[in-house]
Every structure is written in structure tokens, then in C-alpha cells.
PDB file of N, CA and C in Angstrom:
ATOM      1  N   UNK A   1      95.149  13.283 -73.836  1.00  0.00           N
ATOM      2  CA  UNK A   1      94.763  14.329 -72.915  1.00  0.00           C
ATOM      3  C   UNK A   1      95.704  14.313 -71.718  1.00  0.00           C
ATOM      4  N   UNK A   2      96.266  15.283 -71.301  1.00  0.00           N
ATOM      5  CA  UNK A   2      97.176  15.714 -69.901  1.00  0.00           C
ATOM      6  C   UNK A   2      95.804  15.648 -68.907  1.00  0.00           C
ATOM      7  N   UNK A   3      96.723  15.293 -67.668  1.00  0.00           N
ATOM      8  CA  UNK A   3      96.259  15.660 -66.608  1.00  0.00           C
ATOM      9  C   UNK A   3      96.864  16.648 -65.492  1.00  0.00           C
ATOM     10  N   UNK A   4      96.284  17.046 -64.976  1.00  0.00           N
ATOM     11  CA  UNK A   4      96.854  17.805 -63.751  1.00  0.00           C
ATOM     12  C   UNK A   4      96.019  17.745 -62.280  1.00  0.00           C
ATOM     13  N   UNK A   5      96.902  17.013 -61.409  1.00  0.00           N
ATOM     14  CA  UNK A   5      96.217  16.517 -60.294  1.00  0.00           C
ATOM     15  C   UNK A   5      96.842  17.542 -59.000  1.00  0.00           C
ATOM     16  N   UNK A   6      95.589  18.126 -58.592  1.00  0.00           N
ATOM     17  CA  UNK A   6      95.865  19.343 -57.215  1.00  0.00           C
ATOM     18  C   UNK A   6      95.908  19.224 -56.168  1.00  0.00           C
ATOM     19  N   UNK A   7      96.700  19.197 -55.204  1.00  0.00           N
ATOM     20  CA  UNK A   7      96.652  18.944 -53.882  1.00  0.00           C
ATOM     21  C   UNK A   7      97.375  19.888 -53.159  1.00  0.00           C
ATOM     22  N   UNK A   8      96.875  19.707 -51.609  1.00  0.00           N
ATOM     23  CA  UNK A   8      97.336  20.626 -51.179  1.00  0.00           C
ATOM     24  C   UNK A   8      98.495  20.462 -50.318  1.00  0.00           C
ATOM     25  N   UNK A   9      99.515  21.398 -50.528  1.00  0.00           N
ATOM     26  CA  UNK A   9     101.282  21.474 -49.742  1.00  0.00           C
ATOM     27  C   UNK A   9     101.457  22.141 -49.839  1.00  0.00           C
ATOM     28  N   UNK A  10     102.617  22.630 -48.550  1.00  0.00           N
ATOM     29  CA  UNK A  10     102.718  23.508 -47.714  1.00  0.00           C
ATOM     30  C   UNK A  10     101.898  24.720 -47.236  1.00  0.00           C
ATOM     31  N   UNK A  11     102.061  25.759 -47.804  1.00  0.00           N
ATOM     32  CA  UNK A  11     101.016  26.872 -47.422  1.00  0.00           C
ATOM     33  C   UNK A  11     100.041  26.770 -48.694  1.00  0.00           C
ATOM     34  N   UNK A  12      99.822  26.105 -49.919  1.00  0.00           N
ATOM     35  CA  UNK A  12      98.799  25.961 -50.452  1.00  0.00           C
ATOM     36  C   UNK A  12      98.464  25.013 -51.373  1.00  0.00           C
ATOM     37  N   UNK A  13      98.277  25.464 -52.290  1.00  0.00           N
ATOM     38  CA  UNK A  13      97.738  24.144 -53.225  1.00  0.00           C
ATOM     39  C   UNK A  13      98.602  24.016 -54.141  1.00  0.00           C
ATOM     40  N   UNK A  14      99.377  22.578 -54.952  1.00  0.00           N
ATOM     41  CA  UNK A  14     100.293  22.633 -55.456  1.00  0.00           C
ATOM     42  C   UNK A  14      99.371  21.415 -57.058  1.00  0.00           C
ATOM     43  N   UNK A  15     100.196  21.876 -57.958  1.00  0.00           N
ATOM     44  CA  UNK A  15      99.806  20.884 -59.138  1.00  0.00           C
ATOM     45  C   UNK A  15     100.752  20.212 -59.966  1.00  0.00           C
ATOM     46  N   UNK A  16     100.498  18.957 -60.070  1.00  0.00           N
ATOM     47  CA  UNK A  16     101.466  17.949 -60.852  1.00  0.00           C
ATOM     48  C   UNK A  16     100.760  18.082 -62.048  1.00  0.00           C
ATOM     49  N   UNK A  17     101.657  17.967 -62.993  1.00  0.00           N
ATOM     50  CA  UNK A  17     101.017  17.815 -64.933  1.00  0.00           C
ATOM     51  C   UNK A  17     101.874  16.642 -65.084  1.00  0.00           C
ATOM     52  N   UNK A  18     100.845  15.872 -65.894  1.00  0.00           N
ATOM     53  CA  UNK A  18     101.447  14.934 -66.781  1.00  0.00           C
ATOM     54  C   UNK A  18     102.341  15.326 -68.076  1.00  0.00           C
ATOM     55  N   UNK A  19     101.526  16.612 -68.433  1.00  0.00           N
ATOM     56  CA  UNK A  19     102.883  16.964 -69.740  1.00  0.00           C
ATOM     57  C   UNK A  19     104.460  16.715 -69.473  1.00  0.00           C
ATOM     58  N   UNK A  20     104.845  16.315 -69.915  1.00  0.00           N
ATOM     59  CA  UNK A  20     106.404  15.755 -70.196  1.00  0.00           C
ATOM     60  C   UNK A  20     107.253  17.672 -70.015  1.00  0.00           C
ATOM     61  N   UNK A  21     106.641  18.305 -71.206  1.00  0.00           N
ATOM     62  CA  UNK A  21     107.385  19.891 -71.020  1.00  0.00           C
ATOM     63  C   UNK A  21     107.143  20.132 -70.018  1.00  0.00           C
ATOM     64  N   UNK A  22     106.425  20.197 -69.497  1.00  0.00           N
ATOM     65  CA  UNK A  22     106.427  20.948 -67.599  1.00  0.00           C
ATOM     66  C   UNK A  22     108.063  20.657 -67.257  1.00  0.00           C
ATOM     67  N   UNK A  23     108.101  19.375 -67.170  1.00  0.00           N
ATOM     68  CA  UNK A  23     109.278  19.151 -66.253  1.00  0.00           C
ATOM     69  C   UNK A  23     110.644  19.627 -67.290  1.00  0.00           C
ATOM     70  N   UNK A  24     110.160  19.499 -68.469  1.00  0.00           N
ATOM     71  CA  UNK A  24     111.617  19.755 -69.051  1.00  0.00           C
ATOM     72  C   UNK A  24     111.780  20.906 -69.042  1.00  0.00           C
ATOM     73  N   UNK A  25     110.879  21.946 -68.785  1.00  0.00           N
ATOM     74  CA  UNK A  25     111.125  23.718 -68.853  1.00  0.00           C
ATOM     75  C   UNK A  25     111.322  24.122 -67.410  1.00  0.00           C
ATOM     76  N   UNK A  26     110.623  22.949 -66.355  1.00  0.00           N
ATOM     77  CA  UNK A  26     110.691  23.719 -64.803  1.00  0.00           C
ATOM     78  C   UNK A  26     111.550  22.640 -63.674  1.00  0.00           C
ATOM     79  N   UNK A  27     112.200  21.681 -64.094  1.00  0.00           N
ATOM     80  CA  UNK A  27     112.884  20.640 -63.737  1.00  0.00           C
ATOM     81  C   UNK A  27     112.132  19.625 -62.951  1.00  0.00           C
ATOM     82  N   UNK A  28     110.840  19.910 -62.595  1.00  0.00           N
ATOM     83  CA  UNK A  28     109.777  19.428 -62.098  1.00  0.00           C
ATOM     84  C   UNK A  28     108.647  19.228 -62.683  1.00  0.00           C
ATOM     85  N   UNK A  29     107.583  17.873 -62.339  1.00  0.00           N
ATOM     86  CA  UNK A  29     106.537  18.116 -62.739  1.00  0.00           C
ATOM     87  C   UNK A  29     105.196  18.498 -61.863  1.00  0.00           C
ATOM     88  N   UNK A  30     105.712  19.583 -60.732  1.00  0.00           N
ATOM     89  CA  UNK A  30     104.943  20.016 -60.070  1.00  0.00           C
ATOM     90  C   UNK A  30     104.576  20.887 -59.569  1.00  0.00           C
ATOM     91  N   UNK A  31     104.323  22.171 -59.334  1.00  0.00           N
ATOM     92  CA  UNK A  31     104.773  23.304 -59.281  1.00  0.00           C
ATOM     93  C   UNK A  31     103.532  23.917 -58.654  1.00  0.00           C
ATOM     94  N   UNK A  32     103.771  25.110 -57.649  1.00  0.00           N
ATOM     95  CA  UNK A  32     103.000  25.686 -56.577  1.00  0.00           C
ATOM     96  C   UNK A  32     101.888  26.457 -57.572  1.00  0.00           C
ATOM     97  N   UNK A  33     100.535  26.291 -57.169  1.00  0.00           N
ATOM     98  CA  UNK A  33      99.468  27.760 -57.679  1.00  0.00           C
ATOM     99  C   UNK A  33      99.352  28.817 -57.078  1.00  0.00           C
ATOM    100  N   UNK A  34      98.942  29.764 -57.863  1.00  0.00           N
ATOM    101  CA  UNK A  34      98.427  30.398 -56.514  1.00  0.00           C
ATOM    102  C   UNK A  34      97.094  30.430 -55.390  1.00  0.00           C
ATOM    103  N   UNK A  35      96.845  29.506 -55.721  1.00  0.00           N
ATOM    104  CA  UNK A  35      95.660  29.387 -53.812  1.00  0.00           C
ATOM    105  C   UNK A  35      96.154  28.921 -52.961  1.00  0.00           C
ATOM    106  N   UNK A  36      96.179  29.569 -51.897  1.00  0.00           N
ATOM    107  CA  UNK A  36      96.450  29.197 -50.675  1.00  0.00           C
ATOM    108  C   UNK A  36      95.447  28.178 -50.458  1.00  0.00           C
ATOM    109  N   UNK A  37      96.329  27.627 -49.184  1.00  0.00           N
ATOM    110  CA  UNK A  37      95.605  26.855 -48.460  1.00  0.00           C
ATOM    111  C   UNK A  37      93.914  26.895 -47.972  1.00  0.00           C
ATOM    112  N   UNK A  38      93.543  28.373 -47.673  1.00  0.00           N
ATOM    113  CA  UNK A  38      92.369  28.303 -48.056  1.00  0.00           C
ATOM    114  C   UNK A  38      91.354  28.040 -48.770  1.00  0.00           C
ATOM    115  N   UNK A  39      91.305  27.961 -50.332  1.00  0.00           N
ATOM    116  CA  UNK A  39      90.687  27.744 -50.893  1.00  0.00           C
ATOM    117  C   UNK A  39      90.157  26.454 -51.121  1.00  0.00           C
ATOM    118  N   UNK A  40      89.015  26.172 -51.740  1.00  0.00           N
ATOM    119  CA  UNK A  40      88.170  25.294 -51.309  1.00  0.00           C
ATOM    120  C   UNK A  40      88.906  24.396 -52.662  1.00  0.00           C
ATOM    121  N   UNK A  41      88.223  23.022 -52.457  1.00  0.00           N
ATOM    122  CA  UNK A  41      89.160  22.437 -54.361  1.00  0.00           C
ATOM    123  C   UNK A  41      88.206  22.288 -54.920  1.00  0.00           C
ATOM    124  N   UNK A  42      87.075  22.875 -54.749  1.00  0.00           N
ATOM    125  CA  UNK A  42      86.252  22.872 -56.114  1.00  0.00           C
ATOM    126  C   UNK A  42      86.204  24.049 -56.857  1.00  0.00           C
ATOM    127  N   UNK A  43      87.130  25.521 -55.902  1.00  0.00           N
ATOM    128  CA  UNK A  43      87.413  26.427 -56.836  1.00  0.00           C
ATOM    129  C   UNK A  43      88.389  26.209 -57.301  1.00  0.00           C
ATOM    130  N   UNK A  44      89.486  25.500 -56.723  1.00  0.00           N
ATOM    131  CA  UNK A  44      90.793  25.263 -57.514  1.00  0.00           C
ATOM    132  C   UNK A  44      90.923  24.172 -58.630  1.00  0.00           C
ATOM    133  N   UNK A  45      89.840  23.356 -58.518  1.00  0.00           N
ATOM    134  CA  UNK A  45      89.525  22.546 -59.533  1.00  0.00           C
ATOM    135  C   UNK A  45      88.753  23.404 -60.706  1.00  0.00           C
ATOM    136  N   UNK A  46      87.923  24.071 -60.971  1.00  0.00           N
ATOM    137  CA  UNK A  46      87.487  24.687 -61.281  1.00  0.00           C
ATOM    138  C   UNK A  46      88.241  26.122 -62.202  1.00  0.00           C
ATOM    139  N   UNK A  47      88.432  26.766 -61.596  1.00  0.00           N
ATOM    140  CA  UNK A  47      89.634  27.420 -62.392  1.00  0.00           C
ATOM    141  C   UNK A  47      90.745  26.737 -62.772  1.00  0.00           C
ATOM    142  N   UNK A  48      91.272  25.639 -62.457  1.00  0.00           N
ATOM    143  CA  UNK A  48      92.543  25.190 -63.021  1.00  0.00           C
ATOM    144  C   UNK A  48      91.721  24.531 -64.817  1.00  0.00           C
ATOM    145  N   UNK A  49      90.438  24.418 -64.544  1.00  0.00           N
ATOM    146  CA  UNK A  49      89.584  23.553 -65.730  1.00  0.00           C
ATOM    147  C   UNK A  49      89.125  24.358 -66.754  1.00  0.00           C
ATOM    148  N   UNK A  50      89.129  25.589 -66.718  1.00  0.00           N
ATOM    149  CA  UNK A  50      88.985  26.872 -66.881  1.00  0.00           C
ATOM    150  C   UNK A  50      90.506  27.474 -67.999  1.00  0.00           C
ATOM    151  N   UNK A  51      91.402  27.336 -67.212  1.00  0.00           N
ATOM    152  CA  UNK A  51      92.375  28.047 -67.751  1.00  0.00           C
ATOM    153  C   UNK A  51      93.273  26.503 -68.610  1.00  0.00           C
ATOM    154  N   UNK A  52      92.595  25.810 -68.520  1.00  0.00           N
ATOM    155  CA  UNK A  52      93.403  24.247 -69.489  1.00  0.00           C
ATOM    156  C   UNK A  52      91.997  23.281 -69.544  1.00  0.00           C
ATOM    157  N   UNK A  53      91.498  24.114 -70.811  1.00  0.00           N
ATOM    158  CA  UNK A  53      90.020  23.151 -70.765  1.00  0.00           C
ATOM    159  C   UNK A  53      90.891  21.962 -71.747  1.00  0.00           C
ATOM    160  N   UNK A  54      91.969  21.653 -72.179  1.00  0.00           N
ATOM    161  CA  UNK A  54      92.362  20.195 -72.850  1.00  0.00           C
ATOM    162  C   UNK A  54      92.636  19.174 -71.746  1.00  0.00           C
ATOM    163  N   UNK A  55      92.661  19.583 -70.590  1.00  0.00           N
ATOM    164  CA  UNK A  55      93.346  19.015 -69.668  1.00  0.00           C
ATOM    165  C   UNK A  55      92.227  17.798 -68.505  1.00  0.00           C
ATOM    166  N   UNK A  56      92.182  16.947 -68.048  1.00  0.00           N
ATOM    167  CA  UNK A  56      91.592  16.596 -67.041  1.00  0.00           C
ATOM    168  C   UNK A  56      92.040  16.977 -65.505  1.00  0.00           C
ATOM    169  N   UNK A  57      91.422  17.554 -64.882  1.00  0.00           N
ATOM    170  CA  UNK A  57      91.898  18.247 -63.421  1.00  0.00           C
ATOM    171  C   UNK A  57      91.031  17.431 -62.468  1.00  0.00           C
ATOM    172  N   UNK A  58      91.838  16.980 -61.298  1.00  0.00           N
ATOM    173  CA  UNK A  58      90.874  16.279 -60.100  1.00  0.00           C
ATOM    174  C   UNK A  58      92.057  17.100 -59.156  1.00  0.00           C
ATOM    175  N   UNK A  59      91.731  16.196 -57.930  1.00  0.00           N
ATOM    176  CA  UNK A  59      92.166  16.424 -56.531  1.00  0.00           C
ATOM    177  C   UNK A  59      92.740  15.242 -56.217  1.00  0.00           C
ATOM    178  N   UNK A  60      93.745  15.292 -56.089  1.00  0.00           N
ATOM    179  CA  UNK A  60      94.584  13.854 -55.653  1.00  0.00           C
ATOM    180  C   UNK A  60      94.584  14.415 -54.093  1.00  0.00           C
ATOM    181  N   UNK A  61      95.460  13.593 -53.280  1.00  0.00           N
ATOM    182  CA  UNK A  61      95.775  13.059 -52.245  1.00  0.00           C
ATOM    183  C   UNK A  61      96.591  14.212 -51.168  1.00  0.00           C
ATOM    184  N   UNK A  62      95.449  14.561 -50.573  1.00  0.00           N
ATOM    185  CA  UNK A  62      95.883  15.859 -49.620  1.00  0.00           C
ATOM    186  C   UNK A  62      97.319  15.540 -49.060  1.00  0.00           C
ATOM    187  N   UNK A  63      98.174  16.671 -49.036  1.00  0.00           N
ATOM    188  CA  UNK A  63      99.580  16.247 -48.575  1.00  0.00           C
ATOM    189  C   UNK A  63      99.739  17.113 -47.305  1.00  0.00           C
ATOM    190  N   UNK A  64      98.360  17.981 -46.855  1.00  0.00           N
ATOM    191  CA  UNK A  64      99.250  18.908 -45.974  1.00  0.00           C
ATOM    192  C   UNK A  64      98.113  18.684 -44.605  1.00  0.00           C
TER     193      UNK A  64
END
């Protein structure tokens, strides 16, 4: 099972994947969502769980 851990940077919320292809298709394994900074992380947890139900999604370590 992948994970993808959400936190929030710069103007919003950003997500790391453990999948290996992430980084080999986006040179990174981390890449901006779209919620802003506003949003709460139990909706961004929540829809991210939603749109990758194979996946485990938490909230790592606020960056901003």
C-alpha cells in the first residue's frame, strides 16, 4: 500500500507519495494540491482518501 502524507506549504497544502512513479514522471515526490491554505485537513485528508482509496493518507508535519 502507498502512502501519501499532507501538509501544509507555502500558500497551501502540499502531498508527498511514496509511489516511486510520482517522482519518476514529476522529478519529485511531492507535489502542490489544490487546497489552499485554508482548508481544514480533515477535508484534505478526506478527499485525498476519496480519490486514492488504495492509498493510506494522514497529515504529517505542518511546514507552514
Amino acid at each position: 500500500m502507498y502512502v501519501i502524507e499532507v501538509m501544509k506549504g507555502g500558500n497551501g497544502w502540499v502531498a508527498r507519495f511514496s509511489d516511486p512513479q510520482v517522482e519518476a514522471l514529476f522529478g519529485t515526490d511531492t507535489l502542490p494540491t489544490a487546497f489552499t491554505e485554508k482548508a481544514d485537513s480533515e477535508r484534505v485528508v478526506a478527499e485525498l482518501r476519496r480519490l486514492n482509496p488504495d492509498c493510506h493518507v494522514f497529515v504529517g508535519e505542518v511546514t507552514a
